[in-house]
C-alpha atoms as a PDB file:
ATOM      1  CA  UNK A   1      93.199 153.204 134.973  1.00  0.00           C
ATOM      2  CA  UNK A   2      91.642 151.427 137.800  1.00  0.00           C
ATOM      3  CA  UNK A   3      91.614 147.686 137.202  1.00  0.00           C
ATOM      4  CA  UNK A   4      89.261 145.275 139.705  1.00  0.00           C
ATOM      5  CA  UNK A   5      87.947 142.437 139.198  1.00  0.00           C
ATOM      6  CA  UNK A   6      83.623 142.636 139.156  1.00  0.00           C
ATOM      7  CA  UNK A   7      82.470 139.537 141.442  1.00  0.00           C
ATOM      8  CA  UNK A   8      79.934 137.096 140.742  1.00  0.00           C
ATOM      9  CA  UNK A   9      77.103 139.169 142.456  1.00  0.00           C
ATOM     10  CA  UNK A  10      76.790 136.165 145.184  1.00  0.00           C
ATOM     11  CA  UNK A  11      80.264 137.381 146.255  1.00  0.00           C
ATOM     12  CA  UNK A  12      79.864 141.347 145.817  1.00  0.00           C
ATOM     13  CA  UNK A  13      79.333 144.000 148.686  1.00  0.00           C
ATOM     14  CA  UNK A  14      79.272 147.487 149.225  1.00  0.00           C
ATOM     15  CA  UNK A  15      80.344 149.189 145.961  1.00  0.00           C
ATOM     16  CA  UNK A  16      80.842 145.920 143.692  1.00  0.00           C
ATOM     17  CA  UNK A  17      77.133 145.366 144.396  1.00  0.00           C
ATOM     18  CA  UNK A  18      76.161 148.951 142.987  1.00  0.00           C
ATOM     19  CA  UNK A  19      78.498 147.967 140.138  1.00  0.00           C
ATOM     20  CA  UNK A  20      76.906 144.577 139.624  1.00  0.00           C
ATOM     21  CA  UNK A  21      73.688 146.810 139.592  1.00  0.00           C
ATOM     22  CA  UNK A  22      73.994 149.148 137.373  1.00  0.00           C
ATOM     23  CA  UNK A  23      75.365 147.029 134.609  1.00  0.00           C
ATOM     24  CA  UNK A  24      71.970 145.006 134.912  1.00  0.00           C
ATOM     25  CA  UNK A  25      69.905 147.992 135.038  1.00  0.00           C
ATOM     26  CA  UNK A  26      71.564 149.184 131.993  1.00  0.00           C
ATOM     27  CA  UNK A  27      71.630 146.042 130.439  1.00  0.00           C
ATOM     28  CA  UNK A  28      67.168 145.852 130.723  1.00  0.00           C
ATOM     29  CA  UNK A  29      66.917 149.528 130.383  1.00  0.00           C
ATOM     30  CA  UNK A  30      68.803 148.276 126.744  1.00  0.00           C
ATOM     31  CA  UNK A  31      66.128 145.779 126.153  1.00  0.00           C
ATOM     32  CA  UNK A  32      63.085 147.944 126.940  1.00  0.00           C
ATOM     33  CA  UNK A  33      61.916 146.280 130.371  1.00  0.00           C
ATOM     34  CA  UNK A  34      61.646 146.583 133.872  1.00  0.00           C
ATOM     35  CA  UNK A  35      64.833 146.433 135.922  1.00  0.00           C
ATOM     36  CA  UNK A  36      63.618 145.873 138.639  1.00  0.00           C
ATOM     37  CA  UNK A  37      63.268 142.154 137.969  1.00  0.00           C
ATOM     38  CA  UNK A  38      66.209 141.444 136.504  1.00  0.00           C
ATOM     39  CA  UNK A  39      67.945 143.599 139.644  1.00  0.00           C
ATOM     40  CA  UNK A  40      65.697 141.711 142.045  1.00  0.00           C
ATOM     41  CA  UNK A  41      66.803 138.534 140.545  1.00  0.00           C
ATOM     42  CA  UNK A  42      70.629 139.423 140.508  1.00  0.00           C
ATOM     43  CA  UNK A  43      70.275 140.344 144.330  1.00  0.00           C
ATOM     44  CA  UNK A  44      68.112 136.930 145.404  1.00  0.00           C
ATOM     45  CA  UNK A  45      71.194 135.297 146.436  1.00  0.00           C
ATOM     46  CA  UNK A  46      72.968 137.845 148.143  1.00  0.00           C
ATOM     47  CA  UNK A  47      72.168 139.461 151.799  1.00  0.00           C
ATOM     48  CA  UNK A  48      71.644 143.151 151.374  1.00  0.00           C
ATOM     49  CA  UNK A  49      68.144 144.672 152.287  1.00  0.00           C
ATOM     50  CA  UNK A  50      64.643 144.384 150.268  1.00  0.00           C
ATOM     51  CA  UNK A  51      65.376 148.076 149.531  1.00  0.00           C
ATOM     52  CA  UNK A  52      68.742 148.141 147.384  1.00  0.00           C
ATOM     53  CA  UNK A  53      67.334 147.208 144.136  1.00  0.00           C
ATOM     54  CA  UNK A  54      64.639 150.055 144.093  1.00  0.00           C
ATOM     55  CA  UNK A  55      67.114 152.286 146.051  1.00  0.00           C
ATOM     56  CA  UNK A  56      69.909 151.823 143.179  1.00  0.00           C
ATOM     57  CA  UNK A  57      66.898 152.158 140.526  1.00  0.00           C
ATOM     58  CA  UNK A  58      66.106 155.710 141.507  1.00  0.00           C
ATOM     59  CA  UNK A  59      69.565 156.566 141.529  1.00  0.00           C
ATOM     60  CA  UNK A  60      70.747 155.504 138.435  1.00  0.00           C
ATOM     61  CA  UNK A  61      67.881 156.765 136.984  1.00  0.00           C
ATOM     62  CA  UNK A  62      67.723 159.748 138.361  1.00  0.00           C
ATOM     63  CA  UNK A  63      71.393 160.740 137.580  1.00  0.00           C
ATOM     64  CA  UNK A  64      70.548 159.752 133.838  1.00  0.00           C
ATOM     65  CA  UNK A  65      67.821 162.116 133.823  1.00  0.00           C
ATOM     66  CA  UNK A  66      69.514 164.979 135.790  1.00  0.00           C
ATOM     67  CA  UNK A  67      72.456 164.432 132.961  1.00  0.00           C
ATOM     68  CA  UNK A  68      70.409 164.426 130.106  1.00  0.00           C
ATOM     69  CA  UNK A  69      71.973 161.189 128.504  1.00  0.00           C
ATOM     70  CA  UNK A  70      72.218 157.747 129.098  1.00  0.00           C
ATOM     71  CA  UNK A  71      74.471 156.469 131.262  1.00  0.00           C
ATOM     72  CA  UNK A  72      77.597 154.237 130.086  1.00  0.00           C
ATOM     73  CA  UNK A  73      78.206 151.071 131.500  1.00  0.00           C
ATOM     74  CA  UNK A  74      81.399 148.369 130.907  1.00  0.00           C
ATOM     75  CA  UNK A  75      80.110 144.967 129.847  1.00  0.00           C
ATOM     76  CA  UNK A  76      79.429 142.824 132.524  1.00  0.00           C
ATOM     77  CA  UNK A  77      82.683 140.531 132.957  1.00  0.00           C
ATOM     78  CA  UNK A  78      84.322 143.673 132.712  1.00  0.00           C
ATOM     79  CA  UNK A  79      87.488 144.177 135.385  1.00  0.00           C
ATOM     80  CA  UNK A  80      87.528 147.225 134.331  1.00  0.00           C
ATOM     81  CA  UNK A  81      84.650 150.457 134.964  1.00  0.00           C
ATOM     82  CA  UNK A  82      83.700 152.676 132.640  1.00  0.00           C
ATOM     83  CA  UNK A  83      83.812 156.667 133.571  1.00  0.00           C
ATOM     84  CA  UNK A  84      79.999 156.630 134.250  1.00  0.00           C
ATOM     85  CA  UNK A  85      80.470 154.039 137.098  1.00  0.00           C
ATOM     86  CA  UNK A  86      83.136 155.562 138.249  1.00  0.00           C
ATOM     87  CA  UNK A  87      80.784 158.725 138.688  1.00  0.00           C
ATOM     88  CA  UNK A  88      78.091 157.020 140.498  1.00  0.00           C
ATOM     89  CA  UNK A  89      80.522 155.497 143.146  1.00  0.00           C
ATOM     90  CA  UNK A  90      81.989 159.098 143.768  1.00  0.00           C
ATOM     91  CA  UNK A  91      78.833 160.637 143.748  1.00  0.00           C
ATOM     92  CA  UNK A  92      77.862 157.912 146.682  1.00  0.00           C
ATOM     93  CA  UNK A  93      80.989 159.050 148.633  1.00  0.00           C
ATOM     94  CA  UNK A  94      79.651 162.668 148.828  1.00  0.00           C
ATOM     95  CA  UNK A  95      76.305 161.939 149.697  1.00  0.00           C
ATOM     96  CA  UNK A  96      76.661 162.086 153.330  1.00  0.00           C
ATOM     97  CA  UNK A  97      78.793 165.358 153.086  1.00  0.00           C
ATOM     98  CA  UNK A  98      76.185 167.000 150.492  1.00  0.00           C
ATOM     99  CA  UNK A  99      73.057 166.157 152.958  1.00  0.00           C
ATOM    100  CA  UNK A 100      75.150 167.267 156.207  1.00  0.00           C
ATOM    101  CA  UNK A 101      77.456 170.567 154.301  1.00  0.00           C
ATOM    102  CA  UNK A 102      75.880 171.245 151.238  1.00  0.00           C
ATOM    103  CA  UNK A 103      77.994 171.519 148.054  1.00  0.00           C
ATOM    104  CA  UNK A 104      81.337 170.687 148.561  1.00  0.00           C
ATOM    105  CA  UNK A 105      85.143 170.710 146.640  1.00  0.00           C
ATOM    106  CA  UNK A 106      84.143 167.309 144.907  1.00  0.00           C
ATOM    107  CA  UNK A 107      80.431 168.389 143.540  1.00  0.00           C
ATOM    108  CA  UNK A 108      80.480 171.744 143.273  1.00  0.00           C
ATOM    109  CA  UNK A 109      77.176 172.420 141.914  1.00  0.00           C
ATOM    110  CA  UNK A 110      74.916 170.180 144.496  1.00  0.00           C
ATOM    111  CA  UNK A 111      72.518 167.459 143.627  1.00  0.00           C
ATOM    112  CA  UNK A 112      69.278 167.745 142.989  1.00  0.00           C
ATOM    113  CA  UNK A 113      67.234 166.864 146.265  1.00  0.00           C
ATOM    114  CA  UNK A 114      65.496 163.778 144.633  1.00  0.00           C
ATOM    115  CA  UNK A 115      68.789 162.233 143.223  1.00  0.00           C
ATOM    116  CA  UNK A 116      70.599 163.223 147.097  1.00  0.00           C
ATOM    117  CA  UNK A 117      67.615 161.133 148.718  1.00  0.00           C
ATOM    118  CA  UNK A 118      68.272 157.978 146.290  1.00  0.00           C
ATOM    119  CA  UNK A 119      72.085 157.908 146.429  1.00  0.00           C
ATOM    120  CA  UNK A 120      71.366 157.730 150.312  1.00  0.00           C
ATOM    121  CA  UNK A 121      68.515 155.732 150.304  1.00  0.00           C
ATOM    122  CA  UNK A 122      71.319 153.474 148.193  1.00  0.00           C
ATOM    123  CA  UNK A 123      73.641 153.750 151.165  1.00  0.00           C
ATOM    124  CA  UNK A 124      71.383 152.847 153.908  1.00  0.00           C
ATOM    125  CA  UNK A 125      70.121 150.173 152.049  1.00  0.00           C
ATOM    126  CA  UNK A 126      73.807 148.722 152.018  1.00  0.00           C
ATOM    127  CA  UNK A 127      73.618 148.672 155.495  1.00  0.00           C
ATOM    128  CA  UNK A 128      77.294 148.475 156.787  1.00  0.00           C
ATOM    129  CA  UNK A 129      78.687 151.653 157.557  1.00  0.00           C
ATOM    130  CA  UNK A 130      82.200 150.402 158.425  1.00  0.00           C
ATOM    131  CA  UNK A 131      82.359 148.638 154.989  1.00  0.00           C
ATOM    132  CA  UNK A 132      81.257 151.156 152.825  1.00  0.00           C
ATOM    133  CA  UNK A 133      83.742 153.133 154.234  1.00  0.00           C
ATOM    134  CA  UNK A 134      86.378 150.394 153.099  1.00  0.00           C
ATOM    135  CA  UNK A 135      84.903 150.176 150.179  1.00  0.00           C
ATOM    136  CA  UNK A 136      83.836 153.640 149.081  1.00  0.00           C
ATOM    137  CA  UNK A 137      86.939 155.167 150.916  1.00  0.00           C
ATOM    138  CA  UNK A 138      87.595 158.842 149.753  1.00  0.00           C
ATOM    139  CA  UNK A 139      89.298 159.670 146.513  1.00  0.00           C
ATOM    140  CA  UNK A 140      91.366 163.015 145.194  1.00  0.00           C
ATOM    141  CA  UNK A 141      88.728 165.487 144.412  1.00  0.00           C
ATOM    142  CA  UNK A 142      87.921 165.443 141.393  1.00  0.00           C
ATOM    143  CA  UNK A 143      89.085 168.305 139.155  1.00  0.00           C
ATOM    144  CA  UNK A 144      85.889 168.290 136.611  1.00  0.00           C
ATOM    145  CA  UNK A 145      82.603 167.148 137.204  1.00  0.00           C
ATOM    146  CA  UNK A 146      83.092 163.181 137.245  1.00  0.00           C
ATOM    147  CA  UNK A 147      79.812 162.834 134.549  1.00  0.00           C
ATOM    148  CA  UNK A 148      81.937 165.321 132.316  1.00  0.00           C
ATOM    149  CA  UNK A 149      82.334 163.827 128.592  1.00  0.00           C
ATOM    150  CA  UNK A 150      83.816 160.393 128.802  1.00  0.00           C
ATOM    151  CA  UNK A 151      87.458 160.185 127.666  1.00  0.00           C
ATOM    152  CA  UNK A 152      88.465 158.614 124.344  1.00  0.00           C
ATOM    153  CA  UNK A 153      89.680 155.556 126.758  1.00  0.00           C
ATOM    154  CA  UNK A 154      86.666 155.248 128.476  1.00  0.00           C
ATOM    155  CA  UNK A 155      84.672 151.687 128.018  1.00  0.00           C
END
């Protein structure tokens, strides 16, 4: 199991900020409101463009909707992540590879082209090439779909 510590998100970057994210979009999507005010609010501190919170907004909610069921999250002081945002972060690896080659070893079946554009519309609005490759650096290929059923261990 991957253990990390989640950052406060005046500390996070690159893939602990999509993290930091997607636990508050989950947490208002929960509650029945907006996110985008609670994930403008969690970003006011930090540097990243105007554009992540929206960017990230489409994308999670677009790969709930392509999937048919919400997404899981791990609770927010959580070191460790839960299969879902696992998924999300390896589906942000391939986006470059999908756009430029097309389906590939890791994602098989393609994205939708709405759900592509916001998981790259998520990367550019990171901003820092050379650190999301540090910090979304290749994994194995996956041998099932990563949004497959979460395992019993799963948060």
């Amino acid at each position: 199991m991957y253990q990390s510590r989640i950052p406060s998100p005046s500390e996070a970057c690159g893939a602990e900020q999509v993290i930091t994210l997607f636990r508050t979009w989950c947490g208002a999507v929960e509650r029945g409101v907006n996110p985008l005010a609670a994930m403008s609010a969690t970003l006011e501190r930090l540097r990243p463009s105007l554009e992540l919170a929206p960017a990230c907004d489409s994308f999670f909610a677009l790969t709930q909707a392509c999937l048919g069921r919400p997404l899981l999250y791990a609770p927010a002081n959580s070191p460790t992540r839960s299969a879902d945002e696992k998924a999300l972060l390896a589906t942000l690896r391939q986006i470059q590879a999908l756009m430029a080659l097309g389906p590939n070893a890791a994602i098989p079946h393609g994205l939708p082209g709405a759900l592509q554009w916001a998981g790259f519309a998520v990367l550019r609005a990171l901003n820092e090439p050379a650190e999301l490759e540090l910090e979304l650096e290749p994994e194995p290929v996956p041998a099932v779909c990563p949004f497959g059923p979460p395992a019993a261990n799963s948060p």
